[in-house]
Protein backbone atom coordinates (compact mmCIF):
# COMPACT_ATOMS: atom_id res chain seq x y z
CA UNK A 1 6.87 -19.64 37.44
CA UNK A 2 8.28 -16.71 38.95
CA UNK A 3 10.17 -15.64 36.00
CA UNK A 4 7.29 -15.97 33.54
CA UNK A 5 5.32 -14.29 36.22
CA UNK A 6 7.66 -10.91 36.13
CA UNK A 7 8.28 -11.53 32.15
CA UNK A 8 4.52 -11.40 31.49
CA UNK A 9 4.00 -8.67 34.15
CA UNK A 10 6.57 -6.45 32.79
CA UNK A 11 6.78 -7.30 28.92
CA UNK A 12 3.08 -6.90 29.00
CA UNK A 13 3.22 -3.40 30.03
CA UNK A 14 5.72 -2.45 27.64
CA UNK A 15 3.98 -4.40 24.78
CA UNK A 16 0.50 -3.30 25.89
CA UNK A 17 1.52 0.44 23.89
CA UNK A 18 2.79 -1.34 20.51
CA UNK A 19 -0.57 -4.07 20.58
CA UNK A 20 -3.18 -0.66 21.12
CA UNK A 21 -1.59 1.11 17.83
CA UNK A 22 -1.19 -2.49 16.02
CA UNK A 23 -4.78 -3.26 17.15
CA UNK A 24 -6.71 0.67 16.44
CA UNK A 25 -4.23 0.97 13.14
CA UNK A 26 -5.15 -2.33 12.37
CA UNK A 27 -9.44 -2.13 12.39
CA UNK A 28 -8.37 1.19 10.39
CA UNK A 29 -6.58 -0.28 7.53
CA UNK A 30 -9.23 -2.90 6.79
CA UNK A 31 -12.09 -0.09 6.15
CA UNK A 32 -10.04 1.91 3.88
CA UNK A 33 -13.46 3.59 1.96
CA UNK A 34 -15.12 4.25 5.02
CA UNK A 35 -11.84 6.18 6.12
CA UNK A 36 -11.06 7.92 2.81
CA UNK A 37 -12.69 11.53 3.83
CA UNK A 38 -10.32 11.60 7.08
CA UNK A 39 -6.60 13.22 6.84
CA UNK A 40 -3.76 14.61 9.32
CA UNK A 41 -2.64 17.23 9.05
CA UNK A 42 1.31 16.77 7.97
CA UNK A 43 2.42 19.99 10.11
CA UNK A 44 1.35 17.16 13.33
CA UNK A 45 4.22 14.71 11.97
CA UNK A 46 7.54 14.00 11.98
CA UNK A 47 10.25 15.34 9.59
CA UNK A 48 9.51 12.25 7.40
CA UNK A 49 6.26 13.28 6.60
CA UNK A 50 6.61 16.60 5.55
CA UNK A 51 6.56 17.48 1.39
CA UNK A 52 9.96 18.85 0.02
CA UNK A 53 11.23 19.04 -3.16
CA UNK A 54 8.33 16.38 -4.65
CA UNK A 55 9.24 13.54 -2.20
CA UNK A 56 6.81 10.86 -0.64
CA UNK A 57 5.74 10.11 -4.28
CA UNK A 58 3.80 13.26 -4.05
CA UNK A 59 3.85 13.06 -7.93
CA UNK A 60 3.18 10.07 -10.61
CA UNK A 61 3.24 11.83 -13.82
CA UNK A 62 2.38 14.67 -15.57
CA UNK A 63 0.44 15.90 -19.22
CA UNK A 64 1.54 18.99 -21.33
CA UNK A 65 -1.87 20.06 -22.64
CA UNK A 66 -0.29 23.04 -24.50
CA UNK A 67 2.89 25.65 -24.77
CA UNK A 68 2.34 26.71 -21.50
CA UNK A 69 0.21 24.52 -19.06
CA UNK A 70 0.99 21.12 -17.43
CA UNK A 71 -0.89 19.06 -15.42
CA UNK A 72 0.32 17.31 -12.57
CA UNK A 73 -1.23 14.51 -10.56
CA UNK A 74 0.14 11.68 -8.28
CA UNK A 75 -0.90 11.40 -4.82
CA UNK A 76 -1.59 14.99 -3.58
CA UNK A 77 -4.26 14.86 -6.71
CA UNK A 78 -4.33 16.81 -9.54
CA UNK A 79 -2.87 20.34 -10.10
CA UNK A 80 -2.23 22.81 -13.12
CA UNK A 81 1.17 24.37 -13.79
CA UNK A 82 0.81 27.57 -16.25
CA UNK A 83 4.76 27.93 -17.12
CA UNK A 84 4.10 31.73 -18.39
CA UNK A 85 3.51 33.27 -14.53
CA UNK A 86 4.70 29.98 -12.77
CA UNK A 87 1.12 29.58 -10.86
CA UNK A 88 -0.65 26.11 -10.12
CA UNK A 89 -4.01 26.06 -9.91
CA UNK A 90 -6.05 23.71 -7.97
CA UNK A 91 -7.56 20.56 -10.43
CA UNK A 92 -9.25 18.30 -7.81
CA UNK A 93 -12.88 19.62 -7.98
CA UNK A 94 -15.37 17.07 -8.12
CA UNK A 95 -13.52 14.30 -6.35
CA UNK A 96 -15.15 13.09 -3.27
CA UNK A 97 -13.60 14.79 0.11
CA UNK A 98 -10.58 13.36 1.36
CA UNK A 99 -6.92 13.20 0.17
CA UNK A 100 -7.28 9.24 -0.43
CA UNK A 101 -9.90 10.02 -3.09
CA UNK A 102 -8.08 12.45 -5.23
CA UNK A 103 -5.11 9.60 -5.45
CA UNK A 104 -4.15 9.47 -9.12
CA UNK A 105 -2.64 6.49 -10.59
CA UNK A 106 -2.79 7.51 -14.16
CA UNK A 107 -4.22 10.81 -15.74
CA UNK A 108 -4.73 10.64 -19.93
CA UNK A 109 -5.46 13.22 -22.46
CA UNK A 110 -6.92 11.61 -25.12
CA UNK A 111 -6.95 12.54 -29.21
CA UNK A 112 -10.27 14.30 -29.13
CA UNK A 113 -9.66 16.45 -26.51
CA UNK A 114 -10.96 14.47 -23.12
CA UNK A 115 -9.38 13.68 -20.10
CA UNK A 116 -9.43 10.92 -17.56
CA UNK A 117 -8.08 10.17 -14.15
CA UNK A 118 -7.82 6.87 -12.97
CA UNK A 119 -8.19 6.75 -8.56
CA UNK A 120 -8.19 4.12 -5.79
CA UNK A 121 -11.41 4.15 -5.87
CA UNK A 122 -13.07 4.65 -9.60
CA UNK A 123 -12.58 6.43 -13.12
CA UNK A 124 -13.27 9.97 -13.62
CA UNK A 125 -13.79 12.24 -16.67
CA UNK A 126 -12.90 15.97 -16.51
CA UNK A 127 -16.64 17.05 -17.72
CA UNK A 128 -17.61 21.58 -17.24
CA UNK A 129 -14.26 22.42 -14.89
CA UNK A 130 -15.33 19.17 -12.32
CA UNK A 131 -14.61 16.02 -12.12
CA UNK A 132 -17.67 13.15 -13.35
CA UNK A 133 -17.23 9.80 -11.99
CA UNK A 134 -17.62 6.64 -14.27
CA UNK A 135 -19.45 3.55 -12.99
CA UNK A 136 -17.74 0.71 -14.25
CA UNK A 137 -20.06 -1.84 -12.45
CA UNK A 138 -17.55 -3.95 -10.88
CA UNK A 139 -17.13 -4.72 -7.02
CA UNK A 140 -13.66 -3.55 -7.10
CA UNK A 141 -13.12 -0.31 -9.08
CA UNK A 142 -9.61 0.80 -8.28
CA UNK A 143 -7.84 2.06 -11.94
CA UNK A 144 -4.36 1.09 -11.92
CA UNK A 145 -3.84 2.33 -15.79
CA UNK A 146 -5.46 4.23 -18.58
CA UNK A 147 -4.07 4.32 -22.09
CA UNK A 148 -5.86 5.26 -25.21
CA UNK A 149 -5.67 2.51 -28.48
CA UNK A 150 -7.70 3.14 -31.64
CA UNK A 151 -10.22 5.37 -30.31
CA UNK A 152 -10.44 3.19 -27.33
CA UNK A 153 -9.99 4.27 -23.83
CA UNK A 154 -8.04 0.97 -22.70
CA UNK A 155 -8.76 0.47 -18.56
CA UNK A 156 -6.65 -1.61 -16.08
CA UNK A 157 -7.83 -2.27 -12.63
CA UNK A 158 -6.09 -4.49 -10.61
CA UNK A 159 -8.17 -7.56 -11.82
CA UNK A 160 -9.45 -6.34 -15.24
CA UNK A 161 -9.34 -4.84 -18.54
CA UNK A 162 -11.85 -2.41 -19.77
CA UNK A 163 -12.71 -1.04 -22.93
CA UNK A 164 -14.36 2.57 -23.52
CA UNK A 165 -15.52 3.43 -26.66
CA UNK A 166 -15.01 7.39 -27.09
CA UNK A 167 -17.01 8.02 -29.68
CA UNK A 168 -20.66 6.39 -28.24
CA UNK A 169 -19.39 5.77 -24.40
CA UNK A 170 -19.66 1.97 -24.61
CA UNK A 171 -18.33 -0.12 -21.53
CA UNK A 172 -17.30 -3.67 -21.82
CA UNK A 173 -15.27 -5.21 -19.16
CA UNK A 174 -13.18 -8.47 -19.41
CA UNK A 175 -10.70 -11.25 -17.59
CA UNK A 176 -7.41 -11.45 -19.47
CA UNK A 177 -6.61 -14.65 -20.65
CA UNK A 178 -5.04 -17.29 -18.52
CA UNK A 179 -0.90 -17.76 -19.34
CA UNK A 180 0.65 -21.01 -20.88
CA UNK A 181 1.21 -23.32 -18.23
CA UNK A 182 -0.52 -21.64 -15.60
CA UNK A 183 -0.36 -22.68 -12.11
CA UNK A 184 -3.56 -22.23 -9.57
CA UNK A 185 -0.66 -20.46 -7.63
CA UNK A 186 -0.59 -17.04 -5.29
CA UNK A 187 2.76 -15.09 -3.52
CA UNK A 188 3.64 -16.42 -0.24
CA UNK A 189 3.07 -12.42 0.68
CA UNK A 190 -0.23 -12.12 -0.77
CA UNK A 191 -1.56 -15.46 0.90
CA UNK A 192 0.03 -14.31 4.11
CA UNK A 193 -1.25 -10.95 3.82
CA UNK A 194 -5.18 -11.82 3.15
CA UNK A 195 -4.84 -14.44 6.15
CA UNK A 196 -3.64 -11.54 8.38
CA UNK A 197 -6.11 -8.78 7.60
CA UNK A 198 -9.02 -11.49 6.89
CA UNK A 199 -9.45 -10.59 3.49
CA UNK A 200 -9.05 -14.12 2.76
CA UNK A 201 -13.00 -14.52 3.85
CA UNK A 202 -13.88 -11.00 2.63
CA UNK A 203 -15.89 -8.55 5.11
CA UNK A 204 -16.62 -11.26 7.40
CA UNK A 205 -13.28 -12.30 7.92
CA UNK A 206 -12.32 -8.62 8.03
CA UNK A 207 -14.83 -8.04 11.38
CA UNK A 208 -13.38 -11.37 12.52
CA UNK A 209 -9.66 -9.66 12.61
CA UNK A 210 -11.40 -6.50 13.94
CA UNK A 211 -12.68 -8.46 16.71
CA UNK A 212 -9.24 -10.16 17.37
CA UNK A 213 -7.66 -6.70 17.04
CA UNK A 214 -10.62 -5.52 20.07
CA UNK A 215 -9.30 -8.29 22.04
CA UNK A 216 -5.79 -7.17 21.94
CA UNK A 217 -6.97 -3.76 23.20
CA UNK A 218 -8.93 -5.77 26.01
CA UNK A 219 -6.52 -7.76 27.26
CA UNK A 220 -3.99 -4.66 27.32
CA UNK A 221 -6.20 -2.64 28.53
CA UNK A 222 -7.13 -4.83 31.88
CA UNK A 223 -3.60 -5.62 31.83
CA UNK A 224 -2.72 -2.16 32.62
CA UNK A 225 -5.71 -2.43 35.15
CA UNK A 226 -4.33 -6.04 36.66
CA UNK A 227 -0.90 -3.91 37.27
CA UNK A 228 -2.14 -0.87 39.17
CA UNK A 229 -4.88 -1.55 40.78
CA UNK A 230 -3.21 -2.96 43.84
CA UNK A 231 -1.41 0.05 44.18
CA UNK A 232 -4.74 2.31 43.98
CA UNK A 233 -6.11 -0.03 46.48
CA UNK A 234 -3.34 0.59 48.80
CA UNK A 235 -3.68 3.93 48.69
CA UNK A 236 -7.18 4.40 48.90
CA UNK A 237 -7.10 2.07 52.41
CA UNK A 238 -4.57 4.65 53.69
CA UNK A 239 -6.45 7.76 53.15
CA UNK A 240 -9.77 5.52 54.55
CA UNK A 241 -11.15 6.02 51.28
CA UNK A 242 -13.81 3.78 49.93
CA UNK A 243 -12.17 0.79 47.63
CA UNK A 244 -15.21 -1.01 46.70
CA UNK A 245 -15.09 -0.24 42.80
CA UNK A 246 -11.78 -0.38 42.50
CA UNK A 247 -11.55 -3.91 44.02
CA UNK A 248 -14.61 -5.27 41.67
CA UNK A 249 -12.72 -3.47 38.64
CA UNK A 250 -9.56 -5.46 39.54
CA UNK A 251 -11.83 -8.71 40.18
CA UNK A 252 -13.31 -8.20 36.46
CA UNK A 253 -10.22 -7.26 35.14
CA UNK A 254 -8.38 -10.50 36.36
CA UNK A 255 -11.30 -12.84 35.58
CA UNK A 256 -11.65 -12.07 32.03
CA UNK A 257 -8.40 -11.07 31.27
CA UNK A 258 -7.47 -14.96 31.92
CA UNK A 259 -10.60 -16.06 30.07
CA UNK A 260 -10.57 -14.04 27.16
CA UNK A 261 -6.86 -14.69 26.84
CA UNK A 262 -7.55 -18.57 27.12
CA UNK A 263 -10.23 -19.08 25.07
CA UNK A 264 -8.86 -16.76 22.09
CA UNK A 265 -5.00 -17.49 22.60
CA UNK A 266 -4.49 -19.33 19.05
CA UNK A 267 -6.38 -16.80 17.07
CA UNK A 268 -4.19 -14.20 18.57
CA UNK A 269 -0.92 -16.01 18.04
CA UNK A 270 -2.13 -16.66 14.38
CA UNK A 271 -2.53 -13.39 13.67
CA UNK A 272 0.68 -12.13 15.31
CA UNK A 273 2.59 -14.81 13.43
CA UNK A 274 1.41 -13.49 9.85
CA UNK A 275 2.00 -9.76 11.06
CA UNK A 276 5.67 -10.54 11.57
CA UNK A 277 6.46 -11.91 7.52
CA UNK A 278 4.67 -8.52 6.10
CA UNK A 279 7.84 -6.34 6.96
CA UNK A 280 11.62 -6.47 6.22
CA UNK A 281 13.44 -8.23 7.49
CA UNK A 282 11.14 -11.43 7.51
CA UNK A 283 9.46 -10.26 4.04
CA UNK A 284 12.71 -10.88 2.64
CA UNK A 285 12.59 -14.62 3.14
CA UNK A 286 9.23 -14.97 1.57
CA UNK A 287 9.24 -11.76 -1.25
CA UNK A 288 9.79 -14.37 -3.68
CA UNK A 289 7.96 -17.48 -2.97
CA UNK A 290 4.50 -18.88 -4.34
CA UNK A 291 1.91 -21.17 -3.12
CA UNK A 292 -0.90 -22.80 -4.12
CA UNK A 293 -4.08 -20.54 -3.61
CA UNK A 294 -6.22 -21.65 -0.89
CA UNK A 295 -9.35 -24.05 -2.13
CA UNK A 296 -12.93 -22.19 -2.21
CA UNK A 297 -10.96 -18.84 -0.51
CA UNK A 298 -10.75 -15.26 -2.91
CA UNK A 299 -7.36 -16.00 -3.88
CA UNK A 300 -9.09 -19.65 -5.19
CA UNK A 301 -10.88 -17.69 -8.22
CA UNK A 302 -11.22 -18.91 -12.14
CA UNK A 303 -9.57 -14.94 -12.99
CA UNK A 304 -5.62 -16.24 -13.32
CA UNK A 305 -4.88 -12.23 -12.71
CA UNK A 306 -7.10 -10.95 -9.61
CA UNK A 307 -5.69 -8.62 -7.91
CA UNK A 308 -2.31 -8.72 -9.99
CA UNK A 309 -2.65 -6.08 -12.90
CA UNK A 310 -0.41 -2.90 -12.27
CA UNK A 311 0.19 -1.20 -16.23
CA UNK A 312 -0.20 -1.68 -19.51
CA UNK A 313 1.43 -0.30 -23.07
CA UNK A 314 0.35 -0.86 -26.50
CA UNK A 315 3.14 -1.43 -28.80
CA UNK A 316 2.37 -0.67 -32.67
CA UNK A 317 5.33 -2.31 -34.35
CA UNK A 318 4.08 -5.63 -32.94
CA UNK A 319 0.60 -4.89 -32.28
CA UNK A 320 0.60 -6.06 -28.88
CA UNK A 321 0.25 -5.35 -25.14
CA UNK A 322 2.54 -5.27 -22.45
CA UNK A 323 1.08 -5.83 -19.12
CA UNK A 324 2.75 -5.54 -15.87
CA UNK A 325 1.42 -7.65 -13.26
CA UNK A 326 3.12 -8.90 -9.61
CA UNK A 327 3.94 -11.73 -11.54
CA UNK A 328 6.38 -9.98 -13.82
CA UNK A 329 5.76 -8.40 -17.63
CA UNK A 330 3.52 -10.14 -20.34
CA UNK A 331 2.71 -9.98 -23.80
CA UNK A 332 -0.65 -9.66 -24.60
CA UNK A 333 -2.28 -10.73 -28.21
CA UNK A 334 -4.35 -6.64 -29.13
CA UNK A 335 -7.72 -9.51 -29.69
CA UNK A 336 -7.00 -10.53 -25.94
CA UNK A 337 -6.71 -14.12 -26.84
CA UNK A 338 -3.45 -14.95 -25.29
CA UNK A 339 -0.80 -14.01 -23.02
CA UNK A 340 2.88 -14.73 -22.64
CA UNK A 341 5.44 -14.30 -20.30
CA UNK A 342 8.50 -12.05 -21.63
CA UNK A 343 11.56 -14.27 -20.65
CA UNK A 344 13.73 -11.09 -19.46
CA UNK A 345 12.52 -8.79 -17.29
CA UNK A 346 13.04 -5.65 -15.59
CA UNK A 347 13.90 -5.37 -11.85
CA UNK A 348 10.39 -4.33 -10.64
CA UNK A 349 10.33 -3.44 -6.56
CA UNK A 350 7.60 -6.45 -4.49
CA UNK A 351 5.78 -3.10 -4.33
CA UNK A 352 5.15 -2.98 -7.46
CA UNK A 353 5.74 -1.01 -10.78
CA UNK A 354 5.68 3.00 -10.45
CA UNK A 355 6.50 4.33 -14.08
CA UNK A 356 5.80 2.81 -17.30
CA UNK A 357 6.77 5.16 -20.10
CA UNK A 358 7.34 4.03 -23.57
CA UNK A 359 10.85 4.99 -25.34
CA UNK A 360 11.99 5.45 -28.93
CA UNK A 361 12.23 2.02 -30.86
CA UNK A 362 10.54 -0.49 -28.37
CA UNK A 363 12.04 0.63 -25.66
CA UNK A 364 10.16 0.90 -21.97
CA UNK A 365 11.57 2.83 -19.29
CA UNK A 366 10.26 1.03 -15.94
CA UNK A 367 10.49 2.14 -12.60
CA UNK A 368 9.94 1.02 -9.03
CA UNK A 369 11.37 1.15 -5.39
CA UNK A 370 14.30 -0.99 -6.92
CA UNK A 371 15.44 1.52 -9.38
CA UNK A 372 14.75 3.22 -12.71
CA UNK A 373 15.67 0.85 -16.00
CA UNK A 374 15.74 1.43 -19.78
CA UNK A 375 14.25 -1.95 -20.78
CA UNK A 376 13.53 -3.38 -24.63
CA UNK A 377 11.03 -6.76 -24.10
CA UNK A 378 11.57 -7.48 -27.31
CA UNK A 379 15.86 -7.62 -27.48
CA UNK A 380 16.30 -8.73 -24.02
CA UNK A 381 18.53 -5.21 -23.05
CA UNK A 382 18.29 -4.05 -20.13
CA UNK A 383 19.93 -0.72 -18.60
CA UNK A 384 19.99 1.19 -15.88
CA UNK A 385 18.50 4.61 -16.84
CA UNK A 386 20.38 6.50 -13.93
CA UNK A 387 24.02 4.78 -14.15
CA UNK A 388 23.61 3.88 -17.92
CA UNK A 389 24.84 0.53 -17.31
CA UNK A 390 23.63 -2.78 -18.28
CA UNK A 391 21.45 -4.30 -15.72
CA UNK A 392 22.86 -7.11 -13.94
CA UNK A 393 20.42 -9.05 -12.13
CA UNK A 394 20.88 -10.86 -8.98
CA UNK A 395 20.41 -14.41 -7.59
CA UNK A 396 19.25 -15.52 -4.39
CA UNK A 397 17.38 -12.99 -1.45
CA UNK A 398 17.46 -9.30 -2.36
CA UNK A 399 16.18 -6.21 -0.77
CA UNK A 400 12.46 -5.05 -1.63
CA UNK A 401 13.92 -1.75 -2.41
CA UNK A 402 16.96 -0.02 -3.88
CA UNK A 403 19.45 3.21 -4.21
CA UNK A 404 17.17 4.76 -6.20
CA UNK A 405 13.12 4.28 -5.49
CA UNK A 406 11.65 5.85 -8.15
CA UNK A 407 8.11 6.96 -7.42
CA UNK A 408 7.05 9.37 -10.63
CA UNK A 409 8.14 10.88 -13.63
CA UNK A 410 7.88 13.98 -16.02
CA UNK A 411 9.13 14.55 -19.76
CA UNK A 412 8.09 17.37 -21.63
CA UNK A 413 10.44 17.22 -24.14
CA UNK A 414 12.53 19.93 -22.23
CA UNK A 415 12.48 18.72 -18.69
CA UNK A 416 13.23 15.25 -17.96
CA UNK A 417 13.36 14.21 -14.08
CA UNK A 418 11.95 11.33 -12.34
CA UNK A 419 10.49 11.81 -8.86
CA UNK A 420 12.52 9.89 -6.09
CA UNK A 421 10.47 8.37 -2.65
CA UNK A 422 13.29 10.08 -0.46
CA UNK A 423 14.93 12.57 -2.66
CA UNK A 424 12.22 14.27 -4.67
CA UNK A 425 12.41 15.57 -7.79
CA UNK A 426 15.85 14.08 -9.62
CA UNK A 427 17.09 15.38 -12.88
CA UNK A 428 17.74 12.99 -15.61
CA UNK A 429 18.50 14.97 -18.81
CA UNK A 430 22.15 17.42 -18.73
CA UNK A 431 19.76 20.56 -18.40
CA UNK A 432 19.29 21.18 -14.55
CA UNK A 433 15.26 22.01 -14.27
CA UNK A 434 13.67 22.49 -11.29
CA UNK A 435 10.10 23.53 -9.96
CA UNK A 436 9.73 24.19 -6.25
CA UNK A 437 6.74 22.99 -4.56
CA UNK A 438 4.66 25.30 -3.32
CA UNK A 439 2.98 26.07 -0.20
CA UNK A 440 -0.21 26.20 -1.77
CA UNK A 441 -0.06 22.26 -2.93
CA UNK A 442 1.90 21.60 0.67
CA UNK A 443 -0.92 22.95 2.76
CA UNK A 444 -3.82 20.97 0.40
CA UNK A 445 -2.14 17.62 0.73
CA UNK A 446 -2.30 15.88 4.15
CA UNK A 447 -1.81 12.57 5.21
CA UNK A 448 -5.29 10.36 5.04
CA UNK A 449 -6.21 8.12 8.22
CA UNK A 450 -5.48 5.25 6.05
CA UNK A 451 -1.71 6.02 5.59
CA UNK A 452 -1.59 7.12 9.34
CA UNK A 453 -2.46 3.97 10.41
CA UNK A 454 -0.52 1.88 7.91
CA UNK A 455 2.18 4.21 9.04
CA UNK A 456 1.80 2.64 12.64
CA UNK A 457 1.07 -0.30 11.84
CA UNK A 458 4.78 -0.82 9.83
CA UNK A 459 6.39 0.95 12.85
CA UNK A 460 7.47 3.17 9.90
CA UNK A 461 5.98 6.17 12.63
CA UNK A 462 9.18 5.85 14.71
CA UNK A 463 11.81 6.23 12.00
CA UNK A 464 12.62 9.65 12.74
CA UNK A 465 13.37 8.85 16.60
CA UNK A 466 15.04 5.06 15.76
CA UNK A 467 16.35 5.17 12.29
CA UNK A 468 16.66 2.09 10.37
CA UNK A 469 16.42 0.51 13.35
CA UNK A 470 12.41 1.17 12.97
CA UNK A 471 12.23 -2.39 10.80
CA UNK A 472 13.36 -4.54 14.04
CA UNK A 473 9.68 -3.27 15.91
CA UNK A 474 7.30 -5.64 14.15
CA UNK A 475 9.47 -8.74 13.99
CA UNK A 476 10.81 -7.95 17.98
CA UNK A 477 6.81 -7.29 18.92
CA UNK A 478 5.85 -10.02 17.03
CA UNK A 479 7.91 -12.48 18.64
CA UNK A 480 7.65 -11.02 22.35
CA UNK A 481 3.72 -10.94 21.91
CA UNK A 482 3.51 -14.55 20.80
CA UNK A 483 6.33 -15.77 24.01
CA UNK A 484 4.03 -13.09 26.44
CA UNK A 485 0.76 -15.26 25.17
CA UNK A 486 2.46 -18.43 26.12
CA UNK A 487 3.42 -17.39 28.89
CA UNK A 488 -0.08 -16.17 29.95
CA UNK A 489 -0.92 -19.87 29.08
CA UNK A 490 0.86 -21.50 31.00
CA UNK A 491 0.48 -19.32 34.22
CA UNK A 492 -3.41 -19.94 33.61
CA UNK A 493 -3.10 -23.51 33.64
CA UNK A 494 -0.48 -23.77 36.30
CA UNK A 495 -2.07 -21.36 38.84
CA UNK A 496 -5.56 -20.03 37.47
CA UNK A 497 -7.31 -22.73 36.31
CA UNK A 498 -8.67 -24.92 39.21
């Protein structure tokens, strides 16, 4: 007893500053849209943080309209290079305020002259210098690709395909079809993560995890209370001071502290539990496991690809798409009709695909967190695109990322460089190009509350001060919040209860 006593006493206090940013970051990261107007300003942040030479996937991809002007977009939005003065020129007018909103995931210039941007949150059409949104009449409208087939604006969101007609504006929207041998299966990490934000039961199980997420902040906070309010008592007798409130705000603090901490103990082990598998080095065990989806829940739905769709490419020598999903690349039938998977396949991050370009003579160049890869779906050949050396892919556990985590890409038939997460902008062709970024783009571009708080909620916000060391915080809280919950148990019930 009294070495749970002093472990709970003690642990709790240093815990109870990890479980308040885990518990506000978390409410945060489950009302993304309602956040998406709110930003930091990067000049508050660590080193980390800061924009230099393109880094933090600050760019996805860019399109040469003519001789001299390129646009750029990625996640600090859209912006116009004119190569004759070397000025960029502001391209986000029209998006909705906030940083998150002007998030690009594809931008296309289409054959007659009109051009799209695909967002977290919708499609947009560049319409009289601003930017028009599209309704597309779905719940979830975030575009993950845009390409343009037969006078067809072809749409990808992350649980659909959509098909604009550019000559009379006609929407249709459909499922893709489900695979051969299909199994009513999700990712171990997608089941776990839904469970831990509450996803899993849409917005009601969301406000149940914001509730669970309050009571973290409760019981810390009264916690804190429990610890030094004797003290303040002590003090306050000496100086003949009145003690009155503080004694009943000890009184309450102990009483429901216990209570709340009883009554809710397995909800908030649960959800500390699934916290701990969404970040290395845990995530590694499960990165490439599947289960079957959970009966009458969102992931239980008759759409084989919800939530799994991340590019697509038409090929003309075979008439065919190639989809990326989280479950690996597929070839899709140009009627829609069916859908194979290609038997060797790229080395795509758990994060997901970040560049999709299409080569000379069937060839795909793919990129991700794990790399950058010249890949032919038809031939099987694989190589790296950095090393030029065949791909050699690897059994058993590997890490989510690698040497080279490829977060954009530009080509404009002079300039070839790919975009690196850490390094920036990396040159890929013998001809050493280089474009600063400028103040102007630096200053525009802040962090949005969303990031922030996923930030501090993957402990990622003390990398700069810990190193790599950062990755031990949610595992080591995880498991010293679920032993500091026990332990609260069974002091309740040995000492509390009666």
């Amino acid at each position: 007893m009294k070495f749970w006593r002093k472990y709970h006493k003690w642990a709790g206090i240093v815990l109870s500053f990890f479980l308040l940013l885990f518990s506000l970051s978390g409410i945060l990261l489950n009302h993304r849209q309602a956040i998406s107007s709110l930003a930091i300003p990067r000049t508050l942040l660590s080193s980390s943080y800061q924009y230099n030479n393109w880094n933090n996937a600050a760019l996805k991809g860019s399109i040469k309209l003519d001789s001299l002007r390129t646009l750029f977009y990625g996640n600090v939005g859209c912006w116009m290079h004119n190569s004759s003065n070397n000025t960029w020129t502001d391209y986000n007018a029209g998006f909705p305020k906030g940083i998150d909103q002007r998030k690009i995931s594809k931008a296309l210039y289409t054959s007659d002259g009109r051009l799209f941007a695909g967002t977290l949150f919708g499609l947009y059409e560049h319409v009289n210098n601003s930017w028009k949104v599209i309704d597309l009449h779905i719940d979830h409208q975030r575009i993950t690709d845009i390409i343009e087939v037969n006078g067809e604006l072809i749409l990808l969101t992350r649980s659909e395909i959509g098909h604009l007609n550019l000559t009379d504006n006609t929407l249709s929207i459909d499922t893709l079809p489900t695979p051969e041998g299909y199994q009513n299966n999700t990712s171990l990490f997608k089941t776990i993560w839904v469970l831990h934000s509450g996803e899993i039961l849409g917005l009601s199980g969301k406000l149940l995890v914001d509730l669970i997420a309050l009571i973290f902040i409760f019981l810390s906070i009264t916690g804190i209370i429990w610890f030094i309010s004797p003290s303040l008592i002590k003090k306050a007798k000496k100086k003949l001071k009145s003690n009155n409130r503080k004694k009943r705000l000890f009184r309450f603090s102990v009483k429901w502290h216990n209570k709340i901490g009883y009554y809710t103990i397995v909800l908030l082990i649960f959800t500390t539990f699934t916290g701990m598998f969404l970040r290395p080095p845990l995530l590694i065990a499960i990165a490439s496991s599947n289960v079957k989806s959970i009966p009458y829940s969102m992931l239980d739905t008759p759409n084989a690809w919800y939530d799994q769709l991340r590019g697509i490419r038409y090929n003309n020598s075979y008439n065919i798409y190639i989809v990326s999903t989280s479950k690996g690349m597929y070839a899709l039938t140009s009627d829609l009709k069916e859908m194979v998977k290609i038997p060797d396949q790229p080395p795509v991050s758990v994060m997901g695909i970040t560049i999709f370009e299409e080569k000379d003579n069937d060839n795909y160049l793919i990129g991700s967190f794990s790399g950058l890869y010249r890949w032919n779906p038809f031939s099987g050949a694989c190589y790296n695109y950095i090393s030029h050396k065949p791909h050699v892919p690897q059994t058993g556990m590997a890490r989510p990322i690698g040497a080279n985590m490829a977060s954009g890409y530009h080509n404009d038939g002079a300039t070839e460089v790919y975009f690196d997460y850490d390094k920036g902008l990396v040159n890929l062709a013998q001809v050493n190009s280089r474009f600063s970024m400028p103040d102007l783009i630096k200053s525009n571009s802040p962090l949005s509350l969303w990031n922030f708080a996923l930030e501090i909620h993957t402990g990622r916000i003390f990398q700069d001060l810990l190193g790599s060391f950062y990755i031990l915080i949610v595992p080591l809280c995880g498991l010293s919040t679920i032993i500091l919950l026990l332990s609260g148990l069974w002091i309740f019930l040995k000492k509390y209860r009666h």
